[in-house]
Protein backbone atom coordinates (compact mmCIF):
# COMPACT_ATOMS: atom_id res chain seq x y z
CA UNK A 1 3.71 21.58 4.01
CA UNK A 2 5.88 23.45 1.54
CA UNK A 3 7.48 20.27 -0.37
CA UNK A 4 5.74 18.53 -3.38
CA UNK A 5 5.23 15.14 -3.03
CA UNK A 6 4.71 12.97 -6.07
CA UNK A 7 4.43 9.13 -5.69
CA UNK A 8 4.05 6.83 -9.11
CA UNK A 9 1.98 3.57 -7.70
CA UNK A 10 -0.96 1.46 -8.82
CA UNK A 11 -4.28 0.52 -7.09
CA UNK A 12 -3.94 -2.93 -6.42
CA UNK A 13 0.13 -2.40 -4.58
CA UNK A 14 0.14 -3.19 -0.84
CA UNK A 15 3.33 -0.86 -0.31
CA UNK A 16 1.24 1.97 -2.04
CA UNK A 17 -1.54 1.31 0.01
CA UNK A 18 0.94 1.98 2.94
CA UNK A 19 2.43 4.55 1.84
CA UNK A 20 -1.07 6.41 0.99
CA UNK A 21 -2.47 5.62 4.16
CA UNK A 22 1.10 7.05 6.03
CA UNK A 23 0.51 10.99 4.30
CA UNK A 24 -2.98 10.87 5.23
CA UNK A 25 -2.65 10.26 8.57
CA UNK A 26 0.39 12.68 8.27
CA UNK A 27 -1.69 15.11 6.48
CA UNK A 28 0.60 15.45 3.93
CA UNK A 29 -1.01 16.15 0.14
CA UNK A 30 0.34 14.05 -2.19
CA UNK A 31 0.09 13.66 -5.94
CA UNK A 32 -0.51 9.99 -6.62
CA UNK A 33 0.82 9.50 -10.19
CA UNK A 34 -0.92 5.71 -11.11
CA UNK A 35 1.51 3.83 -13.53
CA UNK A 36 -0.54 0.62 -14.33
CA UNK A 37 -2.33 1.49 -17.13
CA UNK A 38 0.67 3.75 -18.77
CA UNK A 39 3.70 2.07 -20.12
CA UNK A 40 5.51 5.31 -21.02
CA UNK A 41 4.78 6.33 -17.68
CA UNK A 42 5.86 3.50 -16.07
CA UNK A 43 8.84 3.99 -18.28
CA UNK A 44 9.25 7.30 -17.56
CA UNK A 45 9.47 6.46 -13.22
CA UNK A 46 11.66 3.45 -14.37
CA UNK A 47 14.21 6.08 -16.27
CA UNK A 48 14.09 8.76 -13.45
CA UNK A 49 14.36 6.43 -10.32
CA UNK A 50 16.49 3.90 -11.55
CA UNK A 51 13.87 1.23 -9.96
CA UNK A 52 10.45 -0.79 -11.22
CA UNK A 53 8.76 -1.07 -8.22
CA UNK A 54 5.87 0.86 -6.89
CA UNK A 55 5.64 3.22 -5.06
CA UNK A 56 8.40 5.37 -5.68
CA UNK A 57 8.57 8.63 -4.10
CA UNK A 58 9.73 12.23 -4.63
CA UNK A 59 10.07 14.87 -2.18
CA UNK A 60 10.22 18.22 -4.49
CA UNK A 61 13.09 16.95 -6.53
CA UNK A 62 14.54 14.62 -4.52
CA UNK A 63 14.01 10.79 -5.00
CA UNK A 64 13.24 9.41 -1.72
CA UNK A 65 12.79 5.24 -3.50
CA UNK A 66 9.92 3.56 -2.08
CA UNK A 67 7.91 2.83 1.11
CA UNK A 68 10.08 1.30 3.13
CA UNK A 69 12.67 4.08 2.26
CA UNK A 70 10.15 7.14 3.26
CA UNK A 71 8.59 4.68 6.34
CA UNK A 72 11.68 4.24 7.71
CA UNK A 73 12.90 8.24 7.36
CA UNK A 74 9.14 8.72 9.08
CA UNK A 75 10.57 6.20 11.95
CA UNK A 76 13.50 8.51 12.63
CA UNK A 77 12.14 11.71 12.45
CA UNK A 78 13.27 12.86 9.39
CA UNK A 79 10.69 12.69 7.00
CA UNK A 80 8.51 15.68 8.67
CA UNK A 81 11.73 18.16 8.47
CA UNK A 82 12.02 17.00 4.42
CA UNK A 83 8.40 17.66 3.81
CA UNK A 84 8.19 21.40 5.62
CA UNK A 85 11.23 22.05 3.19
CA UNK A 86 14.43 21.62 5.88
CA UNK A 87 17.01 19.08 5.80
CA UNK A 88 16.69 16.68 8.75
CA UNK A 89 19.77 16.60 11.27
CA UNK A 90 21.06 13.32 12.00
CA UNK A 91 19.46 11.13 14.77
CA UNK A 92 21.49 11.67 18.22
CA UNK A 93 23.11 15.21 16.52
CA UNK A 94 21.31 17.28 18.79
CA UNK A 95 20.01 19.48 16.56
């Protein structure tokens, strides 16, 4: 994997649980950025995503949003292409 993946979460989240469990089995390495006990970090993933939910994601320096976002990419086949540091073609281009 070339792209950095950064996801702000918190322990006790069933969509971060999800979303953990999907890069493991992936084997994808992940930084895993927990927000609950940090309001200025929380803050901070607030500011930069534009969203207060958890998990949100970030592909090098692209915000992906949450779980459902990057588990429905994954569905397509187009998170795998973001992650080795392409851009995914559409589904049904050919490409």
């Amino acid at each position: 994997m070339s792209a950095r993946v950064r996801m702000f979460s918190t322990q006790w989240c069933s969509y971060c649980f999800a979303a953990r469990r999907l890069f493991e089995t992936l084997g994808v390495p992940y930084e895993d950025i927990d927000v609950s006990r940090d309001p200025a970090l929380r803050a901070d993933m607030e500011a930069r995503s534009g969203r207060r939910t958890v998990p949100q994601i970030w592909i090098g320096d692209r915000h992906m949003g949450g779980f459902d976002d990057v588990n429905a990419l994954h569905a397509r086949g187009m998170l795998m292409p973001l992650l080795t540091g392409g851009e995914p073609s559409a589904p049904g281009s050919g490409e």
